[in-house]
C-alpha atoms as a PDB file:
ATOM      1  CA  UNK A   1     -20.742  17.565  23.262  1.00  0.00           C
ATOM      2  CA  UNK A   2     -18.521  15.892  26.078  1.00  0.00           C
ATOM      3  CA  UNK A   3     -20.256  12.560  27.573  1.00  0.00           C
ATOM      4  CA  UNK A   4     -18.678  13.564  30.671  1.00  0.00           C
ATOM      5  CA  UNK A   5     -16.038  10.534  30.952  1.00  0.00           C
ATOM      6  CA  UNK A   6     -12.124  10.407  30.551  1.00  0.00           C
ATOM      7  CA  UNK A   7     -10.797   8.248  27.475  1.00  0.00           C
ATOM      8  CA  UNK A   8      -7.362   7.693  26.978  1.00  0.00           C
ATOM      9  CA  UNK A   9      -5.476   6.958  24.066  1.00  0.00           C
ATOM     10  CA  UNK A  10      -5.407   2.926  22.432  1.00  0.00           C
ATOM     11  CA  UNK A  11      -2.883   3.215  20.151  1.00  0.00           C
ATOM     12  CA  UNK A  12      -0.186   5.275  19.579  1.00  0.00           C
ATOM     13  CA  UNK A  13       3.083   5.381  16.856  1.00  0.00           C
ATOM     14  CA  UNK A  14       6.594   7.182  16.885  1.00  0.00           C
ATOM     15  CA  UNK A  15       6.644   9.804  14.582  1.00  0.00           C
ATOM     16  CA  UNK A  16      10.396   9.542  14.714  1.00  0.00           C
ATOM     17  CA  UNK A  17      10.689   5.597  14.232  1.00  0.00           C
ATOM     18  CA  UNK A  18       7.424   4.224  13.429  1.00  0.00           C
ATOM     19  CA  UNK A  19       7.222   2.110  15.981  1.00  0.00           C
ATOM     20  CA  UNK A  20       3.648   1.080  17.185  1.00  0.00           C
ATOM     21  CA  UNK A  21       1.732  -0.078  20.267  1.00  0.00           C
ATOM     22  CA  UNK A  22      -1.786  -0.696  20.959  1.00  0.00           C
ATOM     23  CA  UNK A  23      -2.732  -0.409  24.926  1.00  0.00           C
ATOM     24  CA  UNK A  24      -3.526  -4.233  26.066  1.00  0.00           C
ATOM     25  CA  UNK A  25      -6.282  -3.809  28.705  1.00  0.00           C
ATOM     26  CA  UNK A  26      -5.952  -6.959  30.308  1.00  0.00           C
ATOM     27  CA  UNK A  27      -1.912  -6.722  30.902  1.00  0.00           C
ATOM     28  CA  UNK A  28      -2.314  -3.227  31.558  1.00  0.00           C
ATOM     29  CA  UNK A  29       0.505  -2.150  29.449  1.00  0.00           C
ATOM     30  CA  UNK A  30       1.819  -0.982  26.223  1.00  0.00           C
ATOM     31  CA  UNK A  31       2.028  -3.891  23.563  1.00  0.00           C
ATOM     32  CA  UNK A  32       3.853  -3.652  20.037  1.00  0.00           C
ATOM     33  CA  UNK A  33       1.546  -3.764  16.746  1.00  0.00           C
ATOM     34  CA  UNK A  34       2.167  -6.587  14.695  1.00  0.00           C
ATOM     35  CA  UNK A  35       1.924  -6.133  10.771  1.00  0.00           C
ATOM     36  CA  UNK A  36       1.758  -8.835   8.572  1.00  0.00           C
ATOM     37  CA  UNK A  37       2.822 -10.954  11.479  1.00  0.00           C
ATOM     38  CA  UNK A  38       5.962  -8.872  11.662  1.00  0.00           C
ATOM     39  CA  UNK A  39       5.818  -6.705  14.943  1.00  0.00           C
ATOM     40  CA  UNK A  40       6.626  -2.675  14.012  1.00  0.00           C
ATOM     41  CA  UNK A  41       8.991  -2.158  16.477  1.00  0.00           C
ATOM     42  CA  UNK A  42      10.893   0.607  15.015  1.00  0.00           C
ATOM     43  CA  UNK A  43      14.247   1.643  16.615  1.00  0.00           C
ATOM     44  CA  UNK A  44      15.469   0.504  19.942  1.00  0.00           C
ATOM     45  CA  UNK A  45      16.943   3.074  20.496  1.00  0.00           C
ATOM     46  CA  UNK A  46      14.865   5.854  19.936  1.00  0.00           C
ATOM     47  CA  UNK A  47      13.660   8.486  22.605  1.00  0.00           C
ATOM     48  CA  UNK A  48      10.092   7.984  21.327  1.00  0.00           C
ATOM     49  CA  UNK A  49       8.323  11.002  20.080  1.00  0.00           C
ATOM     50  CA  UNK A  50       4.126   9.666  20.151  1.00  0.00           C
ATOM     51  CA  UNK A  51       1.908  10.657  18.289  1.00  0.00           C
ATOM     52  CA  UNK A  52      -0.728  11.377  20.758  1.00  0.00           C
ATOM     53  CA  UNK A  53      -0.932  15.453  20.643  1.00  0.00           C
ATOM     54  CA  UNK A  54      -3.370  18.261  20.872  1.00  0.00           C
ATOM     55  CA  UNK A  55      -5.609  16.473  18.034  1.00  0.00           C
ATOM     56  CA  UNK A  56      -6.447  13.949  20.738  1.00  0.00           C
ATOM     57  CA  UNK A  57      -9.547  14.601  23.021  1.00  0.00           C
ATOM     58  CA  UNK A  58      -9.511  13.024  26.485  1.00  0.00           C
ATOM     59  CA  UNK A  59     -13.355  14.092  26.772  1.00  0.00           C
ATOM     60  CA  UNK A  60     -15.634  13.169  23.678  1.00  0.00           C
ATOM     61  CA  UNK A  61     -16.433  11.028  21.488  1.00  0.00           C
ATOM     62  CA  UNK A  62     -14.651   7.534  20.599  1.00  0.00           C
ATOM     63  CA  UNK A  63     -14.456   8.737  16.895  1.00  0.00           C
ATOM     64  CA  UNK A  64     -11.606  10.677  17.248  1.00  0.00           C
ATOM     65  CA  UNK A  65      -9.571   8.809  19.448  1.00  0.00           C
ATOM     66  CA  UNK A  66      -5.500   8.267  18.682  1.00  0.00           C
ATOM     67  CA  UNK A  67      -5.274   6.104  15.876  1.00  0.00           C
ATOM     68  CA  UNK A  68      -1.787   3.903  14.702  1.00  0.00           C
END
């Protein structure tokens, strides 16, 4: 059952390039995923293809929120 309040996605990666990003709530903004200290940036010029879909749920619970 729905708590009632919008969630939005945290993290999200390109299903074309692997790139990943991780929402930075203090900045506001998008913020590449480090691995290993070595940040998964994937292809610069890619027309990014997320992987945020109909599996995601803006209403409901946390536990099945986008992961990377």
């Amino acid at each position: 059952m729905s708590d009632g309040k919008l969630r939005t996605p945290t993290n999200r990666t390109c299903e074309r390039c692997g790139r990943a990003e991780q929402w930075d709530r203090t900045e506001e903004t998008w913020r590449v995923v480090e691995t290993d200290g070595t940040p998964r940036v994937g292809n610069p010029h890619c027309i990014h293809e997320w992987d945020i879909n109909g599996a995601f749920s803006p209403f409901g619970d946390d536990a099945d929120s986008a992961e990377v």
